[in-house]
Protein backbone atom coordinates (compact mmCIF):
# COMPACT_ATOMS: atom_id res chain seq x y z
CA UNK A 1 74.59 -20.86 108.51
CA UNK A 2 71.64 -22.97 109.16
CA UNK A 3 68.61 -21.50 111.20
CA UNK A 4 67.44 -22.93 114.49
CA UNK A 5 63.52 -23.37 113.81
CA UNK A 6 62.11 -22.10 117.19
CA UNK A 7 60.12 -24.60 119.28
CA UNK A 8 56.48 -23.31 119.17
CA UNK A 9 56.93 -22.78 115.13
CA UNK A 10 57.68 -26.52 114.91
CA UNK A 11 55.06 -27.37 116.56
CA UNK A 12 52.59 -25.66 115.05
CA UNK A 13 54.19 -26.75 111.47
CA UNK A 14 53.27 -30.02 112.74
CA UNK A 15 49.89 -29.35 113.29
CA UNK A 16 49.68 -27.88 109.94
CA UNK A 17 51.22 -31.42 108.56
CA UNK A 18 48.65 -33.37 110.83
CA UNK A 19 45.42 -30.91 109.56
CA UNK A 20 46.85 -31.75 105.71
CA UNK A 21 47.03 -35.41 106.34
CA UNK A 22 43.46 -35.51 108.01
CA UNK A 23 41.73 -33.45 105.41
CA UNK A 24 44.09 -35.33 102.29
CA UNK A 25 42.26 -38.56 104.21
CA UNK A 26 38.60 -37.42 104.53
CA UNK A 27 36.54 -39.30 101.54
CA UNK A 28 34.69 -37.14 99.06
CA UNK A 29 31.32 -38.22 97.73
CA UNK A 30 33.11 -39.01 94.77
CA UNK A 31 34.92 -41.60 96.95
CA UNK A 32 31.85 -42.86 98.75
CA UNK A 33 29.91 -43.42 95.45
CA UNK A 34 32.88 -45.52 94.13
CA UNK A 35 33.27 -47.10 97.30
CA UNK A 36 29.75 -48.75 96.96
CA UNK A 37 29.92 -49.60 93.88
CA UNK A 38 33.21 -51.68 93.27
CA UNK A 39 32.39 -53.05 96.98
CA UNK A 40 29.03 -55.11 96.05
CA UNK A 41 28.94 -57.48 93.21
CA UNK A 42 25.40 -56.65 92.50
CA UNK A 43 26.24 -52.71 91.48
CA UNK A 44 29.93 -54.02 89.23
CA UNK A 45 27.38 -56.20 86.90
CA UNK A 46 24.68 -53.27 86.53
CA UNK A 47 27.43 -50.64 86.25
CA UNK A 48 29.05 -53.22 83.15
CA UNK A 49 25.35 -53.43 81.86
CA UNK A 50 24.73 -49.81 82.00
CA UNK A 51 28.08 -48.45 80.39
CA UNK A 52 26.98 -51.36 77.16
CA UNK A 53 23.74 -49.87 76.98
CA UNK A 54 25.49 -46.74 76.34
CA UNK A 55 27.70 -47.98 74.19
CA UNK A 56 25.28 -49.51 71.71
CA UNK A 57 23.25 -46.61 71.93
CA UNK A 58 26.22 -44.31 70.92
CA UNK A 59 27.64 -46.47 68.26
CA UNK A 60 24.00 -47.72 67.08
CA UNK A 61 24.65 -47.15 63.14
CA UNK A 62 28.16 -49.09 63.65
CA UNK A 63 26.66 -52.27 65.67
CA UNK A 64 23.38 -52.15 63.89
CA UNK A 65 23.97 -54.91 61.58
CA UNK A 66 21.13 -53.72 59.24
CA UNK A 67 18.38 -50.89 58.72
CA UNK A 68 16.29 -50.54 61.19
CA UNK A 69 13.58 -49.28 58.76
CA UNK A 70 14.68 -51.38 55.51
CA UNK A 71 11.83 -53.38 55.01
CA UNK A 72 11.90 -57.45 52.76
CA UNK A 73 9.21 -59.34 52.17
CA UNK A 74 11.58 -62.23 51.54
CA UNK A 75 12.59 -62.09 55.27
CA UNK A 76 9.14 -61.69 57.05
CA UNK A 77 8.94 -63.76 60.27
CA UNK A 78 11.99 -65.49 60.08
CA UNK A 79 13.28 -67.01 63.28
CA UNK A 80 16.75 -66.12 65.10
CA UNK A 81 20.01 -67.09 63.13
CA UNK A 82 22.99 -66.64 61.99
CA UNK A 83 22.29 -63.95 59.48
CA UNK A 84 19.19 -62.51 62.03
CA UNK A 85 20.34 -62.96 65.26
CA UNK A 86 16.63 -61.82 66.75
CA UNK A 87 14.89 -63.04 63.96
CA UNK A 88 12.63 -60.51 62.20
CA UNK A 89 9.18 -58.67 62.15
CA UNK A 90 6.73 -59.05 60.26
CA UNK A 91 7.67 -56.60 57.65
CA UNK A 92 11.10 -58.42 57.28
CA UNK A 93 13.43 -55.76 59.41
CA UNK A 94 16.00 -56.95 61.52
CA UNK A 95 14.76 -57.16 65.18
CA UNK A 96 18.31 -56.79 66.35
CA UNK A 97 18.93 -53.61 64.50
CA UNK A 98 15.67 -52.23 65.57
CA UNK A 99 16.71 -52.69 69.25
CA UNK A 100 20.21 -51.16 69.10
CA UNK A 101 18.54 -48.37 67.60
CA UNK A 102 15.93 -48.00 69.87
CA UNK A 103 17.94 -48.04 72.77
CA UNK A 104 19.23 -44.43 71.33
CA UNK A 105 15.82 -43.08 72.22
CA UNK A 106 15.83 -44.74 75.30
CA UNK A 107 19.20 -43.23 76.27
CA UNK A 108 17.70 -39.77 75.39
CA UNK A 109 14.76 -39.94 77.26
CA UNK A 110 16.43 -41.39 80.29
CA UNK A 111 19.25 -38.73 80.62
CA UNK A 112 16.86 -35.69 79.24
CA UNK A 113 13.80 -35.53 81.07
CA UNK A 114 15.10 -36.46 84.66
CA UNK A 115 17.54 -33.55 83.73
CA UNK A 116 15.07 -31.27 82.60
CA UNK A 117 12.79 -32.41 85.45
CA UNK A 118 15.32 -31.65 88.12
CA UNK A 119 16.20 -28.20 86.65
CA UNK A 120 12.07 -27.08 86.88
CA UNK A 121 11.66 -28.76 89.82
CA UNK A 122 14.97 -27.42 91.98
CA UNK A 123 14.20 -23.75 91.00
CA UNK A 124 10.02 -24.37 91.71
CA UNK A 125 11.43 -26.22 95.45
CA UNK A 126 13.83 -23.73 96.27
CA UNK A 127 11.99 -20.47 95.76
CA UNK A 128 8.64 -22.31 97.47
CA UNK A 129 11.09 -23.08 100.54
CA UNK A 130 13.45 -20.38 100.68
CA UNK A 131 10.50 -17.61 99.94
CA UNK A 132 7.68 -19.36 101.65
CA UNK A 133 4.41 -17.86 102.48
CA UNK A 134 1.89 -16.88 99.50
CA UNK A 135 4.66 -18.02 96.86
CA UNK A 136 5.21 -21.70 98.90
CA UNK A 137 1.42 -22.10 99.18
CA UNK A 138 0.83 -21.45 95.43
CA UNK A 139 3.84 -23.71 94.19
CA UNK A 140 2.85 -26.16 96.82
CA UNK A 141 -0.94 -26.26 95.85
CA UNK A 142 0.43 -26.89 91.82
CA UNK A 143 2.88 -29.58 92.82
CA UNK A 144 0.25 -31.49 94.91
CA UNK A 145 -2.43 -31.36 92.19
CA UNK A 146 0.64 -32.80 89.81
CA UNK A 147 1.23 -35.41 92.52
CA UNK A 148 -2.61 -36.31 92.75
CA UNK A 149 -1.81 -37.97 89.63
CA UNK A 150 0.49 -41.25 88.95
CA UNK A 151 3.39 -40.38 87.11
CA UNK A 152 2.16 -42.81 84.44
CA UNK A 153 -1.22 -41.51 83.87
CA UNK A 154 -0.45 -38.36 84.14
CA UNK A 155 2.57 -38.81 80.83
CA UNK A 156 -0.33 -40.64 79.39
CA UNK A 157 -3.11 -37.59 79.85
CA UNK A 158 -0.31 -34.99 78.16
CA UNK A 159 1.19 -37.35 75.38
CA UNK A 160 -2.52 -37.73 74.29
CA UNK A 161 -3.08 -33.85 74.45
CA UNK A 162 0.52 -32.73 72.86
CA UNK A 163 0.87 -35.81 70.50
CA UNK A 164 4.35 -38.35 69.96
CA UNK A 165 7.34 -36.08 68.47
CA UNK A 166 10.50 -36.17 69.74
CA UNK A 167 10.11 -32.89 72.27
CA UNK A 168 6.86 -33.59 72.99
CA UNK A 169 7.96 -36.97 74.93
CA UNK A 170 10.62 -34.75 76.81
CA UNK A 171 8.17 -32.42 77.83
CA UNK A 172 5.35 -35.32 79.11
CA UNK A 173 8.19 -36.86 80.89
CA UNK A 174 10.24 -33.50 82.35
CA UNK A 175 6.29 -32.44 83.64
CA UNK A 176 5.77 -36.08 85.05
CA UNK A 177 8.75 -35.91 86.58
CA UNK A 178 8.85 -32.35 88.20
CA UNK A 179 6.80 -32.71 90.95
CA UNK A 180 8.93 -35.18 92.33
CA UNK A 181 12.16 -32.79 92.57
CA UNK A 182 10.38 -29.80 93.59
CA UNK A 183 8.91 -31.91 96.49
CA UNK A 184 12.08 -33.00 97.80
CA UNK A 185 13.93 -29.56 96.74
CA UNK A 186 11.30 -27.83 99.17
CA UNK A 187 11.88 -30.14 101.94
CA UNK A 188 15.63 -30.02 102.03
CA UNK A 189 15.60 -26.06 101.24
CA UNK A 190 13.31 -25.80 104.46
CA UNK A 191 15.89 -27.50 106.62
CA UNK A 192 19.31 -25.89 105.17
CA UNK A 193 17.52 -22.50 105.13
CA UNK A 194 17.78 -22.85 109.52
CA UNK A 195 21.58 -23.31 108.98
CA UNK A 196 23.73 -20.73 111.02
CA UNK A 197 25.82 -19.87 108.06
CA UNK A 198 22.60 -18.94 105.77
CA UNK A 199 21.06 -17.12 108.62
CA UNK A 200 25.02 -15.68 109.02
CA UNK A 201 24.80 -14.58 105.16
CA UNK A 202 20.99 -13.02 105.57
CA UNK A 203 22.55 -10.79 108.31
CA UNK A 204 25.52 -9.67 106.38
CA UNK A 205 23.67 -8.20 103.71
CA UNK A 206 24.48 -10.94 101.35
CA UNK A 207 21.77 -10.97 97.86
CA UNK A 208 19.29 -13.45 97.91
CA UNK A 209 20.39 -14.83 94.86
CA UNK A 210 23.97 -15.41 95.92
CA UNK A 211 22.86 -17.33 99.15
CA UNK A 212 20.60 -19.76 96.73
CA UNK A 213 23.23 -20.70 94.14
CA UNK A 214 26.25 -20.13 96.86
CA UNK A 215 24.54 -21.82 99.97
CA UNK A 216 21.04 -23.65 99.47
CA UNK A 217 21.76 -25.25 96.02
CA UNK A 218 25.25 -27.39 96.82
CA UNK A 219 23.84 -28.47 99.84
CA UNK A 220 21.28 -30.12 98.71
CA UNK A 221 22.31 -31.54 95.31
CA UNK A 222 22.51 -34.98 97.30
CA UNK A 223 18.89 -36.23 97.23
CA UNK A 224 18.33 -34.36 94.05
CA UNK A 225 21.00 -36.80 92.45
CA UNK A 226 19.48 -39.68 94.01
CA UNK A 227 16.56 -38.89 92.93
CA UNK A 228 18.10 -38.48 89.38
CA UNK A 229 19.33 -41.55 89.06
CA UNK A 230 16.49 -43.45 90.41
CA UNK A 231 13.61 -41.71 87.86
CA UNK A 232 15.99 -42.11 84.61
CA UNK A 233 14.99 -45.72 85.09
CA UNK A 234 11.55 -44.65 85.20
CA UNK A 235 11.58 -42.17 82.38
CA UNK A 236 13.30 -45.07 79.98
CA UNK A 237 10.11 -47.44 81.22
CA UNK A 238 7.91 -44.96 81.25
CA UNK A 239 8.35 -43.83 77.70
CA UNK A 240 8.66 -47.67 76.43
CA UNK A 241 4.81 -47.33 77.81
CA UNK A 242 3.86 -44.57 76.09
CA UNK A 243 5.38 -46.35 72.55
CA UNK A 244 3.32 -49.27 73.50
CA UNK A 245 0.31 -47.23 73.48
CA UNK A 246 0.66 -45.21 70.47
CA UNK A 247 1.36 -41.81 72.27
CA UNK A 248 5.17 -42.64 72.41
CA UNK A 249 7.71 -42.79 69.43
CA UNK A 250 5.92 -43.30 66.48
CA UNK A 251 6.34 -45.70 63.51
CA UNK A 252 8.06 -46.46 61.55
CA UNK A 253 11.19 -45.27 64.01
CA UNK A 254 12.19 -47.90 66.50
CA UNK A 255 11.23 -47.50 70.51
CA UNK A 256 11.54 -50.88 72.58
CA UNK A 257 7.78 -50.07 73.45
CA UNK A 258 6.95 -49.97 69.65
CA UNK A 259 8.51 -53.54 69.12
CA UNK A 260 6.91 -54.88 71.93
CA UNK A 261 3.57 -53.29 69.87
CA UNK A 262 4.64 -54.50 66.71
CA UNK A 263 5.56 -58.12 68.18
CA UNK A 264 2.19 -58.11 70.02
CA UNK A 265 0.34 -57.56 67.01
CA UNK A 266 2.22 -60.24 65.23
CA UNK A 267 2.93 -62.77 68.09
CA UNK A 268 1.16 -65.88 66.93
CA UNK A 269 4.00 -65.93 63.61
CA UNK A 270 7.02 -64.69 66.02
CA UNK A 271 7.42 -63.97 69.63
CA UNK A 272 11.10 -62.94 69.14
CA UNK A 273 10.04 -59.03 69.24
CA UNK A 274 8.62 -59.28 72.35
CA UNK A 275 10.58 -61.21 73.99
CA UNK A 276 13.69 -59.46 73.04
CA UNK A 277 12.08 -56.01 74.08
CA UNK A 278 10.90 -56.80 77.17
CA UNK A 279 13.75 -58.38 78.78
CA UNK A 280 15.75 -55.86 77.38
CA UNK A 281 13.84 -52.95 79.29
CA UNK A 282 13.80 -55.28 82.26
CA UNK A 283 17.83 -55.37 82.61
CA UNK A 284 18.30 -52.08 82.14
CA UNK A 285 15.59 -50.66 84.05
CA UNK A 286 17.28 -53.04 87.10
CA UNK A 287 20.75 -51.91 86.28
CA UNK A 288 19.66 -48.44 86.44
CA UNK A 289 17.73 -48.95 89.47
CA UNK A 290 20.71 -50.91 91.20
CA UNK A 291 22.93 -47.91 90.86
CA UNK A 292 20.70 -45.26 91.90
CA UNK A 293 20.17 -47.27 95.38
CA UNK A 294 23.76 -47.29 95.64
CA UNK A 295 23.96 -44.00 94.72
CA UNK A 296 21.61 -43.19 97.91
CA UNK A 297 23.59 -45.83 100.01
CA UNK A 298 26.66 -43.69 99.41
CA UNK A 299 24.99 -39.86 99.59
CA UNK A 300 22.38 -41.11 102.37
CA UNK A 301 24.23 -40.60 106.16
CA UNK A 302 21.50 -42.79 107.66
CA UNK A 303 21.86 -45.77 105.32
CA UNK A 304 25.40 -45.88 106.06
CA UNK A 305 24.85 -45.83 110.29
């Protein structure tokens, strides 16, 4: 025999059903991000030149037609072709190898040091703004002598001091880039830190290190991701800099900065090198740059008023 459901349980079943729907409807970030991205045409052609930059980093030794480092003096300065699409160097390598390959190091740099940089800078932003007093004056005074400094120069200053390895880039670009993310970790620490469910937490007892990585951290990942995005553009033009100058990737291993050098030096035979290097670091610098503003556009409440 079938049950007659009794009036106020069906209506608060129905509630239940209506609080489901609404919160199965509510957009995540995930949903905003996407949302911006597949709504603009500008962001679908940098997303499609981002994910190929990837790609040929990646699968560099399968695209890479030849060896970046094999050298021919039976193929110096030849123009673009069918057999050298981008011409070659004066040392007779491949320019179009070269540049698949360098875009590895590029890829490296730019996902590495803004990750790095975000990781010192979060923990030096959220003690100096959870903390505060002597500790937020200290880490404050250290940030804003890092910060006296362009972000440039001051990659420039350590490269010169550490010299041009591999780690030795990620650590001039994770220090350039750490002041940055500790600033802006500070700042939004400061503000969730007034939030009744911290100060809720404080009272209860809760450990200080449970209300950081439970309650500050998630809420302010937003701007730290932003902030990600936009600076891996930076670190990738940043480091072609440092190449350029002779404090980045060194010879004879390929760096779009390096061929830029290399063409420079040579650019009265070809100007292939150069060419190809710097509009290559010009697209994807944009590309990167196009998604990080959408990125903001979709984490940002007042950009989307």
């Amino acid at each position: 025999m079938n049950e007659v459901a009794e009036p106020g349980n069906a209506g608060s079943q129905t509630d239940n059903i209506f609080e489901r729907e609404a919160l199965a409807d509510e957009p995540t970030i995930a949903d905003a991000i996407r949302a911006v991205i597949f709504d603009r045409l500008s962001t679908k052609i940098a997303a499609v030149l981002v994910v190929v930059f990837i790609i040929t980093a990646v699968f560099a030794p399968t695209l890479a037609p030849y060896d970046p480092l094999s050298q021919s003096i039976l193929n110096i300065n030849k123009h673009p072709s069918w057999e050298h699409w981008l011409g070659t160097d004066q040392f007779g390598r491949d320019v179009m190898s070269r540049m698949i390959y360098g875009s590895r190091n590029s890829l490296i740099f730019g996902l590495l040091s803004p990750i790095f940089a975000a990781i010192l800078g979060v923990t030096l932003g959220v003690t100096a703004g959870y903390f505060g007093g002597i500790v937020d004056r200290l880490i404050s005074r250290v940030v804003d002598m890092l910060m006296a400094f362009p972000e440039l120069l001051l990659a420039i200053l350590i490269a010169a001091a550490l010299g041009g390895s591999f780690w030795n880039i990620v650590v001039v670009l994770t220090i350039a880039f750490t002041p940055g993310f500790a600033r802006v970790a500070r700042a939004s620490t400061l503000a969730v830190k007034q939030e009744p469910y911290v100060e809720a937490a404080i009272a209860a007892g809760v450990s200080t290190p449970v209300i950081i990585i439970r309650h500050i951290i998630p809420n302010i990942l937003a701007p730290i991701v932003v902030l990600m995005t936009l600076w891996a553009a930076s670190s990738i033009r940043v480091e072609a800099t440092l190449s350029f100058l002779g404090i980045g990737t060194q010879p004879p291993n390929p760096s779009w900065g390096n061929i830029i050098r290399d063409g420079l030096a040579n650019m009265f035979a070809t100007q292939w090198p150069i060419l190809a290097g710097g509009l290559t670091i010009t697209v994807v610098v944009l590309a990167i740059s196009i998604l990080g503003d959408s990125v903001r556009d979709a984490l940002d409440p007042e950009t989307n008023q």
